[in-house]
C-alpha atoms as a PDB file:
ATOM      1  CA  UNK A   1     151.719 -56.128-173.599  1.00  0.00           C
ATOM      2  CA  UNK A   2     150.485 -57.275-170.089  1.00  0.00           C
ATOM      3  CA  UNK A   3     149.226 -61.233-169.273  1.00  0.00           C
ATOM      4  CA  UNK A   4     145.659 -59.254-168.898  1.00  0.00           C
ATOM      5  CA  UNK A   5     145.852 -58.293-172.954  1.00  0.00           C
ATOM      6  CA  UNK A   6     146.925 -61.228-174.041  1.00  0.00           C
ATOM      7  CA  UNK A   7     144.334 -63.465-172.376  1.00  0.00           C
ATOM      8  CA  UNK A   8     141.703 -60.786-173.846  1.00  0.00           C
ATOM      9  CA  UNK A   9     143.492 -61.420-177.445  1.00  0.00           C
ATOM     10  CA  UNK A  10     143.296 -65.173-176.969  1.00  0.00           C
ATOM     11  CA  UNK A  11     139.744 -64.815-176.165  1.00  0.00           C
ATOM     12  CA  UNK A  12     138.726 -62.947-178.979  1.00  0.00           C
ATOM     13  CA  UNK A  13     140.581 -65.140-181.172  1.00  0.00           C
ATOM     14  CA  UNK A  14     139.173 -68.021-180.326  1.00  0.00           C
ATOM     15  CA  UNK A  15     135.280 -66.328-180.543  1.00  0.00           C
ATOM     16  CA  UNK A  16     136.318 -65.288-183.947  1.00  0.00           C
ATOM     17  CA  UNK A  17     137.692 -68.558-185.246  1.00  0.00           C
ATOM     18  CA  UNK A  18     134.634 -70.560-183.736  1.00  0.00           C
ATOM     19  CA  UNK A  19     132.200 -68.342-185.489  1.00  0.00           C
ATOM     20  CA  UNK A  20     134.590 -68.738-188.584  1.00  0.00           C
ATOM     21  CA  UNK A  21     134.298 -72.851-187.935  1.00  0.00           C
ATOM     22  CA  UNK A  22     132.403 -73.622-191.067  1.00  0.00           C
ATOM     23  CA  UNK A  23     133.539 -71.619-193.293  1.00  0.00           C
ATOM     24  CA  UNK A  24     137.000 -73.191-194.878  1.00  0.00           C
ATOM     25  CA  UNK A  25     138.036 -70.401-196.998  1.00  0.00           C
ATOM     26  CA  UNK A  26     137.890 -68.041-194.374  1.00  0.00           C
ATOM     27  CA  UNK A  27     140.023 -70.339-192.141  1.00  0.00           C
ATOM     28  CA  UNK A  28     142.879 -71.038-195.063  1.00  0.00           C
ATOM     29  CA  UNK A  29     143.034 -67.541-195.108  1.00  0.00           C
ATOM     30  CA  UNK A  30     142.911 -67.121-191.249  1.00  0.00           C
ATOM     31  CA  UNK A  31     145.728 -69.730-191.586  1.00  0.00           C
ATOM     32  CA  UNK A  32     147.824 -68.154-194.295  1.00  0.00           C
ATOM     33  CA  UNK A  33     148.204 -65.005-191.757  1.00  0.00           C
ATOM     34  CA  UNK A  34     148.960 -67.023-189.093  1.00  0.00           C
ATOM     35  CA  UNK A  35     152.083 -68.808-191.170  1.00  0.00           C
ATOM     36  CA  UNK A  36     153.336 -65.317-192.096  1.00  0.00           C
ATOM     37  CA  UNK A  37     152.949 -63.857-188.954  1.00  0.00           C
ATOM     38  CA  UNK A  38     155.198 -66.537-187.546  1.00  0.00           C
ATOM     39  CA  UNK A  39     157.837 -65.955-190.336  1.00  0.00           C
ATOM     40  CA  UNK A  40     158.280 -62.223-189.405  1.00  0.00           C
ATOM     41  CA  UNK A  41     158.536 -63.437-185.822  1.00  0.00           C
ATOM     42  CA  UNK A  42     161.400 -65.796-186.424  1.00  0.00           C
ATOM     43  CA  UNK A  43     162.953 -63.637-188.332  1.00  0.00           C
ATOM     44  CA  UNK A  44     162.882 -60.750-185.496  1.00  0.00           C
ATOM     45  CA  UNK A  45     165.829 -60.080-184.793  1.00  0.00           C
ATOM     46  CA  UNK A  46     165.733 -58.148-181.202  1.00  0.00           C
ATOM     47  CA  UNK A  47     163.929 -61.715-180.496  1.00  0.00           C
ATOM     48  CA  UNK A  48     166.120 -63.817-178.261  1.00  0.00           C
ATOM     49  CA  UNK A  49     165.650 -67.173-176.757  1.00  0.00           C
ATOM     50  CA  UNK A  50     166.743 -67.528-172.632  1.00  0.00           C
ATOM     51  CA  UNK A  51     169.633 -68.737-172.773  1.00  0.00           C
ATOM     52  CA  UNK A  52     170.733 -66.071-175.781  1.00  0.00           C
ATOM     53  CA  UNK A  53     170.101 -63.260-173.390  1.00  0.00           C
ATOM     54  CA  UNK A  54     171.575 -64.723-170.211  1.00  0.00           C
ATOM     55  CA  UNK A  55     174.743 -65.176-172.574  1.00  0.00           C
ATOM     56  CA  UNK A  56     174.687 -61.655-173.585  1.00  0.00           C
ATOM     57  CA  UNK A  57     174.212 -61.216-169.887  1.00  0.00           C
ATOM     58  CA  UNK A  58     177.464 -62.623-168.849  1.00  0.00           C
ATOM     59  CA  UNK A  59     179.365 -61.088-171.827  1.00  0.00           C
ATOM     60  CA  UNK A  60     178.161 -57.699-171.132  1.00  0.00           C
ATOM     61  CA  UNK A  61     179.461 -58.678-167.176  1.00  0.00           C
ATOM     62  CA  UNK A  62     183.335 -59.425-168.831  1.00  0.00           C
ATOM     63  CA  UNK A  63     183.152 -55.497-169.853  1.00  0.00           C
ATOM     64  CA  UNK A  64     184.372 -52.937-167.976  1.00  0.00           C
ATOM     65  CA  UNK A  65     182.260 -50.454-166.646  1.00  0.00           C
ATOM     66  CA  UNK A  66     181.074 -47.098-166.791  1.00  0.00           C
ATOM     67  CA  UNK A  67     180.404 -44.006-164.099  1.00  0.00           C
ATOM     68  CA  UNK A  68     178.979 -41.134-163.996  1.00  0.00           C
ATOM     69  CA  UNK A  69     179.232 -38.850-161.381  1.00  0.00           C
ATOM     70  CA  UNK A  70     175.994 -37.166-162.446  1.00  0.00           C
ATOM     71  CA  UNK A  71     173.156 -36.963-164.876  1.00  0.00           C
ATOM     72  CA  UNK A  72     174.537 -33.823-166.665  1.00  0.00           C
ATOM     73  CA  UNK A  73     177.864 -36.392-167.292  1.00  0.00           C
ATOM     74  CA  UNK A  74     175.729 -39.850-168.109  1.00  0.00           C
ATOM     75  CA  UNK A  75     173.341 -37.256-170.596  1.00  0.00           C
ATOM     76  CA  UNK A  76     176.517 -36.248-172.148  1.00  0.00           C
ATOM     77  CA  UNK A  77     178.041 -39.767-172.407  1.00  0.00           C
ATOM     78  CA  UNK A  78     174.770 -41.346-174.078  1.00  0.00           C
ATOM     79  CA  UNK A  79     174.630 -37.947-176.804  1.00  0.00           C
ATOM     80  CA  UNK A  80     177.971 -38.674-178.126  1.00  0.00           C
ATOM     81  CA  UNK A  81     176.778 -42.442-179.367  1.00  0.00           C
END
């Protein structure tokens, strides 16, 4: 998802929820979603914080490395996973 998409997202979000401003069931609702969207989230776990993926960064770095001397070798390598 690109910054352009999410500030179209945002936009229609907040258009909805104004239009949705005096109606409180509709917004308990709205924010019931909300609270369980936000669960899944956290609970996500190929989510990482910055300083989780540097880490993995710098452990991956204390691995030794592979080489392929061609594609026909690397295809080979990543078939036998």
């Amino acid at each position: 998802m690109n910054t352009s998409s999410i500030g179209t997202y945002s936009t229609e979000i907040l258009q909805s929820l104004g239009a949705l401003s005096n109606n409180e069931a509709a917004l308990a609702r709205v924010a019931k979603y909300l609270r369980k969207v936000l669960k899944e989230q956290a609970n996500d776990p190929s989510l990482m914080t910055e300083d989780e993926f540097f880490a993995r960064i710098d452990e991956a770095r204390k691995q030794p490395g592979k080489q392929f001397n061609n594609v026909n070798e690397l295809d080979k390598y990543i078939r036998s996973l």
